[in-house]
C-alpha atoms as a PDB file:
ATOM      1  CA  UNK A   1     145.756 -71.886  27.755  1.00  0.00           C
ATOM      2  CA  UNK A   2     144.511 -69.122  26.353  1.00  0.00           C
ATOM      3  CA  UNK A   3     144.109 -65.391  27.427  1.00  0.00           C
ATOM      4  CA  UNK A   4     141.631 -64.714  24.982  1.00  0.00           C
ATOM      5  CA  UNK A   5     138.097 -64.637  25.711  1.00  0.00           C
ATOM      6  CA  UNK A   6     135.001 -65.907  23.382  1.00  0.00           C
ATOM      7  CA  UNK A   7     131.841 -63.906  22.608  1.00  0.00           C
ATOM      8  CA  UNK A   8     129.053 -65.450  23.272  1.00  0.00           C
ATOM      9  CA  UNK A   9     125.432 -64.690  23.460  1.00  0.00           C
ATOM     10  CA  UNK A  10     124.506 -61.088  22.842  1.00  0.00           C
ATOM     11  CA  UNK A  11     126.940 -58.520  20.876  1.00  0.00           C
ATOM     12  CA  UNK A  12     126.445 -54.879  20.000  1.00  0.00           C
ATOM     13  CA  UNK A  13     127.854 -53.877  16.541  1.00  0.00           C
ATOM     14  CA  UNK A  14     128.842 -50.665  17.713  1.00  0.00           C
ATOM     15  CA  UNK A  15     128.574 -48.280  13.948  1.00  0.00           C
ATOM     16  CA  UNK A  16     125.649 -45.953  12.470  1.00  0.00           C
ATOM     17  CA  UNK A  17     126.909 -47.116   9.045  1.00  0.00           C
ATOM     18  CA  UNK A  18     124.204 -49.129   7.040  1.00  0.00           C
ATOM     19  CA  UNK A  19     127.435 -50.537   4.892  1.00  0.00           C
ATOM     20  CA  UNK A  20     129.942 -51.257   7.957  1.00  0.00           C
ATOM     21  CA  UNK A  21     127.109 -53.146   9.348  1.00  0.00           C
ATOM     22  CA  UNK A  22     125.518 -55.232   6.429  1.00  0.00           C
ATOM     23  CA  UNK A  23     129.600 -56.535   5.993  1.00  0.00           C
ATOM     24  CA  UNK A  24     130.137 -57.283  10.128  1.00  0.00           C
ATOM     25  CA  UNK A  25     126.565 -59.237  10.557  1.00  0.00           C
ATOM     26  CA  UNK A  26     127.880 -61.408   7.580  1.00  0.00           C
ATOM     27  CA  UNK A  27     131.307 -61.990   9.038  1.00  0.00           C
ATOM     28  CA  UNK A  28     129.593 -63.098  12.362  1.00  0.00           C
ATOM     29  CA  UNK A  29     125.837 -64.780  10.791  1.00  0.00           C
ATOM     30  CA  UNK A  30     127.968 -68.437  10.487  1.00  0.00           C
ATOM     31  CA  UNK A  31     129.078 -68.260  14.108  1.00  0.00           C
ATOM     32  CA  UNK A  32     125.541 -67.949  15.448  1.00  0.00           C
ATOM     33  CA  UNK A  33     125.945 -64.528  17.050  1.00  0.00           C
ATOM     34  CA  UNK A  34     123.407 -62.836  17.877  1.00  0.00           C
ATOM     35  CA  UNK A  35     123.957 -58.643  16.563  1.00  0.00           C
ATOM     36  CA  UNK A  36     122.416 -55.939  17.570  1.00  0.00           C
ATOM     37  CA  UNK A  37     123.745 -52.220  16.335  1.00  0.00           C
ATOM     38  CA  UNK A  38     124.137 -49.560  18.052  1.00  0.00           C
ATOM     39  CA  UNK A  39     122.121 -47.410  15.737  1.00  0.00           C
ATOM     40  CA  UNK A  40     118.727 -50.090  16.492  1.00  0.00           C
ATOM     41  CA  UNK A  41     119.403 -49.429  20.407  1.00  0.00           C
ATOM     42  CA  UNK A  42     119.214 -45.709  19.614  1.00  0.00           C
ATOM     43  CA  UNK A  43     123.135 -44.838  20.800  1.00  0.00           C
ATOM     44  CA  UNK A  44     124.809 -41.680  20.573  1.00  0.00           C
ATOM     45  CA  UNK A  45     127.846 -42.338  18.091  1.00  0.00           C
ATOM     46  CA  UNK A  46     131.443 -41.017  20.959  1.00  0.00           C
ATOM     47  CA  UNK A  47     133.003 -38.240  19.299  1.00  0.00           C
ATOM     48  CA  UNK A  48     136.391 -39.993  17.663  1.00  0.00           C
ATOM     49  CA  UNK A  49     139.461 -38.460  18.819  1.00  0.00           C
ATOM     50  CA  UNK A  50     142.142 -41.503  18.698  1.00  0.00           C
ATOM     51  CA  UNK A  51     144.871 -40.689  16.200  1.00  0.00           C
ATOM     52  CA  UNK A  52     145.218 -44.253  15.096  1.00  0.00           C
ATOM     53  CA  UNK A  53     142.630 -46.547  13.624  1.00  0.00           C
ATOM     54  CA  UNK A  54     142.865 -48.677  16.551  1.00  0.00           C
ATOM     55  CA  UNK A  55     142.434 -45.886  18.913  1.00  0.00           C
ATOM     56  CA  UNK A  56     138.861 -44.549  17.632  1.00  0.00           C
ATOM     57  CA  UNK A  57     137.843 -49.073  16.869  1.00  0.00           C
ATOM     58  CA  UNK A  58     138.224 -48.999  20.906  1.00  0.00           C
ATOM     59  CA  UNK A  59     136.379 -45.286  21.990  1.00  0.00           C
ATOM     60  CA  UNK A  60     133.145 -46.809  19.920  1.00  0.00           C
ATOM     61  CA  UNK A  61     133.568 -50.558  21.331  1.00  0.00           C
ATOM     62  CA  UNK A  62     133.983 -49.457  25.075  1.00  0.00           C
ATOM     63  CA  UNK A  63     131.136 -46.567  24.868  1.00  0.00           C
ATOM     64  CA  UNK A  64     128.700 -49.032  23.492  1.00  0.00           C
ATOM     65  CA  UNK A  65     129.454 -51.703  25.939  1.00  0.00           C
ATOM     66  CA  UNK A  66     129.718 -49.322  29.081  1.00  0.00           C
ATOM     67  CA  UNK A  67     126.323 -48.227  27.559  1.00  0.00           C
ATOM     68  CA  UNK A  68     124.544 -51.291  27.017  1.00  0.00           C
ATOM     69  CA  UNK A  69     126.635 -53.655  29.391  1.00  0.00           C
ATOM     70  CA  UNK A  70     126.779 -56.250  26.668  1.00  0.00           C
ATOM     71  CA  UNK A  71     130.087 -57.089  24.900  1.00  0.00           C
ATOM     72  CA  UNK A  72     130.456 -54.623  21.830  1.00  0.00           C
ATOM     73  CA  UNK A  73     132.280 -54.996  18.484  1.00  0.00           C
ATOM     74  CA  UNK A  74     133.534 -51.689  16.582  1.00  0.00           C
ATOM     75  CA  UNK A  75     135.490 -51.508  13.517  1.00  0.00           C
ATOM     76  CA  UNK A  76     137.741 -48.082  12.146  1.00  0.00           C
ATOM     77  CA  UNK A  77     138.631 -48.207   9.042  1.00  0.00           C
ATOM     78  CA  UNK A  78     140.034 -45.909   6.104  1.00  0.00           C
ATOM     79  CA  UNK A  79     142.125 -45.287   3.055  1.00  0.00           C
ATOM     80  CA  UNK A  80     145.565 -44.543   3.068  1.00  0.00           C
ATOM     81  CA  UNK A  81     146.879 -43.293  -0.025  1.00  0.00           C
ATOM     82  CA  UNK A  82     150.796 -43.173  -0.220  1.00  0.00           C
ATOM     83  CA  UNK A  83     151.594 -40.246  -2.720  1.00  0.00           C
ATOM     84  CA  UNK A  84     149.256 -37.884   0.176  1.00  0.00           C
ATOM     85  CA  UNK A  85     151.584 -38.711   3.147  1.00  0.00           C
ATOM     86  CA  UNK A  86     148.464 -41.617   3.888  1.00  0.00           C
ATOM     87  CA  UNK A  87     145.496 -39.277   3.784  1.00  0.00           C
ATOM     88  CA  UNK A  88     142.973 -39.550   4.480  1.00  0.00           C
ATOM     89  CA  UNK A  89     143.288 -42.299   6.986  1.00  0.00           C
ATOM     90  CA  UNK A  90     141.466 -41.629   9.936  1.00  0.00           C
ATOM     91  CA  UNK A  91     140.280 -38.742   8.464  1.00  0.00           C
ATOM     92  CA  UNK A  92     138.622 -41.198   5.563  1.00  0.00           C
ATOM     93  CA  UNK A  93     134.828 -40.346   6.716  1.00  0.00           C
ATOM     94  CA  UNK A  94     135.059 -36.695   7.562  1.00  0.00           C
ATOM     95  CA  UNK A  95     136.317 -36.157   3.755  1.00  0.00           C
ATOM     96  CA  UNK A  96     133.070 -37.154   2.630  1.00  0.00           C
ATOM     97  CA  UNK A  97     131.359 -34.528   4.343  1.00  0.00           C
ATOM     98  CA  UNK A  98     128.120 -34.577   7.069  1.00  0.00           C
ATOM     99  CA  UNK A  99     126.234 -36.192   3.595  1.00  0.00           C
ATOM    100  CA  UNK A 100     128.850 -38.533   3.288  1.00  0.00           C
ATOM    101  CA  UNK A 101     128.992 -37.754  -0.349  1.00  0.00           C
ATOM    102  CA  UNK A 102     132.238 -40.430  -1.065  1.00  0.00           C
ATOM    103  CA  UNK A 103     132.127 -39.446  -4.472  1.00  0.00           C
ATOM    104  CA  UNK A 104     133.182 -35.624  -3.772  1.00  0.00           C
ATOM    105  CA  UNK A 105     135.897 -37.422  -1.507  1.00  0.00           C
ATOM    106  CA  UNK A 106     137.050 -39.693  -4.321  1.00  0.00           C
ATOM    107  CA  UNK A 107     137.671 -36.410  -6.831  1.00  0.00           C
ATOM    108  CA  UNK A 108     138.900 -34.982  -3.633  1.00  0.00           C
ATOM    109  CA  UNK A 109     141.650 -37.398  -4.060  1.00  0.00           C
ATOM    110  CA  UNK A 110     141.917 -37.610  -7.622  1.00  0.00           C
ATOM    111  CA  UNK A 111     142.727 -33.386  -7.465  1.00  0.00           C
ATOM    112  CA  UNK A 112     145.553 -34.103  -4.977  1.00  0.00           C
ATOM    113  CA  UNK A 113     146.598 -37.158  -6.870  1.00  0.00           C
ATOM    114  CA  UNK A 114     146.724 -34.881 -10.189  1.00  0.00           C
ATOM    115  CA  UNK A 115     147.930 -32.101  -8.859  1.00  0.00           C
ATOM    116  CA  UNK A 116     150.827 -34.398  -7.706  1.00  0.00           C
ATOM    117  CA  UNK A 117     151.614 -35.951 -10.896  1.00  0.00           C
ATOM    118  CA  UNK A 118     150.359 -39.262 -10.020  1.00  0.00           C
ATOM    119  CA  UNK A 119     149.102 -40.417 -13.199  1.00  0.00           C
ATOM    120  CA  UNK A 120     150.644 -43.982 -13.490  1.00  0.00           C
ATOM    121  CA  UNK A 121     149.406 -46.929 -11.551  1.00  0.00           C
ATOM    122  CA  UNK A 122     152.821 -47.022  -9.396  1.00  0.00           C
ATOM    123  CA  UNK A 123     152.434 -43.366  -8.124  1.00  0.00           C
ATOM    124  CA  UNK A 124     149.071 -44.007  -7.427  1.00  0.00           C
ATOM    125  CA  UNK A 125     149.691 -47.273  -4.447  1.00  0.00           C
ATOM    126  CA  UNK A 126     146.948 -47.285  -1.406  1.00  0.00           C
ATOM    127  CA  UNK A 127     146.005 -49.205   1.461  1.00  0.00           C
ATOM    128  CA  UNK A 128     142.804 -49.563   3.184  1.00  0.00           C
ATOM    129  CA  UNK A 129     143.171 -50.504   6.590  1.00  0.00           C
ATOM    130  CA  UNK A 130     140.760 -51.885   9.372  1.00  0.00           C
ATOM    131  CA  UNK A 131     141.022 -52.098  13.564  1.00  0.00           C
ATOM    132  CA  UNK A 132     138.513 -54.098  15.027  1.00  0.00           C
ATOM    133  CA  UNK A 133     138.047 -54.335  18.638  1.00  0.00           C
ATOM    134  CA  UNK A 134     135.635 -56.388  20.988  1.00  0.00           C
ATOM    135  CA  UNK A 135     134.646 -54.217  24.362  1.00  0.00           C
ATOM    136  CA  UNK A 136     133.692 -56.190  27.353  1.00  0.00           C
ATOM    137  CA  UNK A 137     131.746 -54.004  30.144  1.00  0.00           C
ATOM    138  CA  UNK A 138     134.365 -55.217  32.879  1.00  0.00           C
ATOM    139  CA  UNK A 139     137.146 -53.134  30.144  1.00  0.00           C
ATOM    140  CA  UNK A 140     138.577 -56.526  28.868  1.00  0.00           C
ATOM    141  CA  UNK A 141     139.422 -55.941  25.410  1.00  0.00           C
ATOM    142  CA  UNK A 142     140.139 -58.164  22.051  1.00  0.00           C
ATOM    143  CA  UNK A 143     142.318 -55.950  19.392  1.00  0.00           C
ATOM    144  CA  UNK A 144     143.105 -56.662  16.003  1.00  0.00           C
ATOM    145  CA  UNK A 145     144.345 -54.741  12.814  1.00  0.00           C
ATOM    146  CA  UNK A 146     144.823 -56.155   9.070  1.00  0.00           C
ATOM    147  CA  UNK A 147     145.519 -54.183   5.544  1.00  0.00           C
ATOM    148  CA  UNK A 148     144.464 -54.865   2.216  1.00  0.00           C
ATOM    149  CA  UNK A 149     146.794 -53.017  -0.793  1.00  0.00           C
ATOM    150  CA  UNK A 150     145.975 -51.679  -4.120  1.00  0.00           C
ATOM    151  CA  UNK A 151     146.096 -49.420  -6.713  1.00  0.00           C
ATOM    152  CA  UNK A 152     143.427 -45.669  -7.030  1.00  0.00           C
ATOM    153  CA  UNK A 153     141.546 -46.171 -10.098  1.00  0.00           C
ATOM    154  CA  UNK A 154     139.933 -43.163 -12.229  1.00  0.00           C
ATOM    155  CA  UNK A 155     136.975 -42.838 -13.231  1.00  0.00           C
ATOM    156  CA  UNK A 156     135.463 -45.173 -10.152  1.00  0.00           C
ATOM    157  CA  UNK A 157     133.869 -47.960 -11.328  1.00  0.00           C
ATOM    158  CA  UNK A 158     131.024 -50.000 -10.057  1.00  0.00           C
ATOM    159  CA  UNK A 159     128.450 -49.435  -7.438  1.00  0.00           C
ATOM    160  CA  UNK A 160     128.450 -52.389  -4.850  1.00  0.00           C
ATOM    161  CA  UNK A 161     130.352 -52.015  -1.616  1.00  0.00           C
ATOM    162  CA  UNK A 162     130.196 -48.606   0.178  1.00  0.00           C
ATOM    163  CA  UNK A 163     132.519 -45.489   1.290  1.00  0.00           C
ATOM    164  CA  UNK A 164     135.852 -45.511  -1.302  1.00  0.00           C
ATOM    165  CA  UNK A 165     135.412 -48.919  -2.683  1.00  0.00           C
ATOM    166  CA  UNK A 166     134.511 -48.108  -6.151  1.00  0.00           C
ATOM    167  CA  UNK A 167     138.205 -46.121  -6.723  1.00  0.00           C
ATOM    168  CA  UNK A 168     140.309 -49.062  -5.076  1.00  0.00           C
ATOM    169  CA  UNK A 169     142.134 -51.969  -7.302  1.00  0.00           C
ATOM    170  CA  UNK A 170     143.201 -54.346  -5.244  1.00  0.00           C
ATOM    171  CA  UNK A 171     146.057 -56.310  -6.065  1.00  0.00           C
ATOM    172  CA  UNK A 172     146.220 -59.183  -8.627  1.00  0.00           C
ATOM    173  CA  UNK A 173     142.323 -58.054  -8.997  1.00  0.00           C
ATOM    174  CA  UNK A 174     140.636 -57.143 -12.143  1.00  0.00           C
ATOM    175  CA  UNK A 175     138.105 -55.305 -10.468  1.00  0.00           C
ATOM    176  CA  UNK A 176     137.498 -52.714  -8.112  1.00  0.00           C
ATOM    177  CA  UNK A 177     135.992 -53.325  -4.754  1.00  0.00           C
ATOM    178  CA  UNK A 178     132.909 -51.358  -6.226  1.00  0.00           C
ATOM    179  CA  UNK A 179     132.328 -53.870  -8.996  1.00  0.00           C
ATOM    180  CA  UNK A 180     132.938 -57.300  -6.754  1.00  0.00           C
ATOM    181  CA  UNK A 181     129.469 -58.944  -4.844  1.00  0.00           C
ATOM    182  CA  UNK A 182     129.937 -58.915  -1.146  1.00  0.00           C
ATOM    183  CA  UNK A 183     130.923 -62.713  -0.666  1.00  0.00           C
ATOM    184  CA  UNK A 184     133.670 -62.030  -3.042  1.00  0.00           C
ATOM    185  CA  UNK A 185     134.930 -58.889  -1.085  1.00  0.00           C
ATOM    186  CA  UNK A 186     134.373 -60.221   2.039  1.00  0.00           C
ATOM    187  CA  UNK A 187     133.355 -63.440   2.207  1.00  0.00           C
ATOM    188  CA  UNK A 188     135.521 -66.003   3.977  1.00  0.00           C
ATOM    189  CA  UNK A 189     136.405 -69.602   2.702  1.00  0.00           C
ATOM    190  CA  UNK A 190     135.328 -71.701   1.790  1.00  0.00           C
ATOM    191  CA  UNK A 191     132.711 -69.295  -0.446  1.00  0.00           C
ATOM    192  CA  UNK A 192     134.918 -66.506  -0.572  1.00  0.00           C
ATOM    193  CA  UNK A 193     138.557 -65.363  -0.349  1.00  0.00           C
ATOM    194  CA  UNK A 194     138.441 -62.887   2.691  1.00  0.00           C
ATOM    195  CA  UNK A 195     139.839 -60.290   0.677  1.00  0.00           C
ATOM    196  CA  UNK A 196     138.825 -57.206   2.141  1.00  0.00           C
ATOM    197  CA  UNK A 197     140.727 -55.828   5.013  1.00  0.00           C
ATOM    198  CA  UNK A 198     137.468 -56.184   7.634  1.00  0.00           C
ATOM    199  CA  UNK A 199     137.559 -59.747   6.351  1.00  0.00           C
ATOM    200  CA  UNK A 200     141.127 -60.475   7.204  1.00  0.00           C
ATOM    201  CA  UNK A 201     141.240 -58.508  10.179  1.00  0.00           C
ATOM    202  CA  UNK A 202     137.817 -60.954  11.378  1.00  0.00           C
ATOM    203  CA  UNK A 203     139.778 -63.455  10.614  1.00  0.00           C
ATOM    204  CA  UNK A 204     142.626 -62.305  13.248  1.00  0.00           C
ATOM    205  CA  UNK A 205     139.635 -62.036  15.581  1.00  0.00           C
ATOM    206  CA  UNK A 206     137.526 -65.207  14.584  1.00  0.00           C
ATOM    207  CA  UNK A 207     140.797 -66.983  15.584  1.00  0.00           C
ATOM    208  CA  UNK A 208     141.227 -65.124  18.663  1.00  0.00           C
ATOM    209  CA  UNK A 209     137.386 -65.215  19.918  1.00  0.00           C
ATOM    210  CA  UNK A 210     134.924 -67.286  18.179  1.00  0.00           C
ATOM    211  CA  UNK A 211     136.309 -70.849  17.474  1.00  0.00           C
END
């Protein structure tokens, strides 16, 4: 028997990002679910002090669901990028600034990656990662973590996706995240390949809570 528990009915997206939260209402639309965000129910975003991914996914899940008293699902996510000791990782947003101006992050990046001598696709390895966690107003919580790996790209090319996708190779892909549609980024089979590391972390949680 399981210890997990399913989400049914009602379930607060807990993110003010337009992009986090077009990707997690697709990953839940063919399990029925009904979304909400916490941005529609006019939430204050918690001030993120975790030090790991998984520590700021579960400050937004639990303030959302303490606030609402519905079950809440928050994501953290970020780039790693192994020549810069894994900056920025949790850090990944607050490079882009209160305007969230990614591309000033990406050169960002590409300075420190320069500066470093980083010029050949093997000194220039990175990870995005992505905690999810599920927030029940009674504190039970569902946790989950998954990685995708790749390669930093210069220039950035494309302009789908959001955040530091257009810079990021992933591997044995052609294309950057930036220049893939969203079912082939993050759809799951059988349309897509669940490549991104939301869509294998939902996949860890699908498992867990919605089948």
């Amino acid at each position: 028997m399981s210890d997990h528990r399913r989400i049914t009915g009602r379930l607060v997206i807990a993110t003010h990002n337009p992009g986090k939260l077009a990707e997690m209402r697709e990953l839940l639309a063919p399990y029925g679910v009904e979304a909400v965000s916490a941005a529609e129910l006019g939430l204050a975003e918690p001030i993120e002090t975790g030090t790991t991914f998984q520590a700021n996914a579960r400050i937004k899940a639990m303030a959302a669901a303490q606030a609402t008293k519905l079950p809440a699902f928050a994501d953290d996510s970020g780039l790693a990028v192994d020549a810069l000791d894994g900056q920025p990782g949790i850090y990944s947003a607050r490079w882009a600034g209160e305007d969230k101006n990614f591309l000033a992050a990406m050169s960002q990046i590409e300075r420190l990656l320069q500066e470093r001598g980083a010029k050949e696709p093997a000194q220039r390895k990175a990870h995005f990662v992505s905690a999810l966690c599920v927030a029940w107003p009674d504190g039970h919580l569902e946790e989950v973590e998954a990685r995708v790996d790749g390669t930093l790209t210069w220039p950035p090319r494309g302009t789908a996706g959001f955040g530091y996708d257009p810079a990021f190779l992933p591997d044995g892909h052609g294309r950057t995240f930036g220049e893939m549609t969203s079912i082939e980024k993050h759809g799951l089979p059988p349309h897509g390949m669940g490549l991104s590391h939301r869509a294998k972390a939902f996949v860890k949680l699908a498992e867990m809570c919605l089948k």
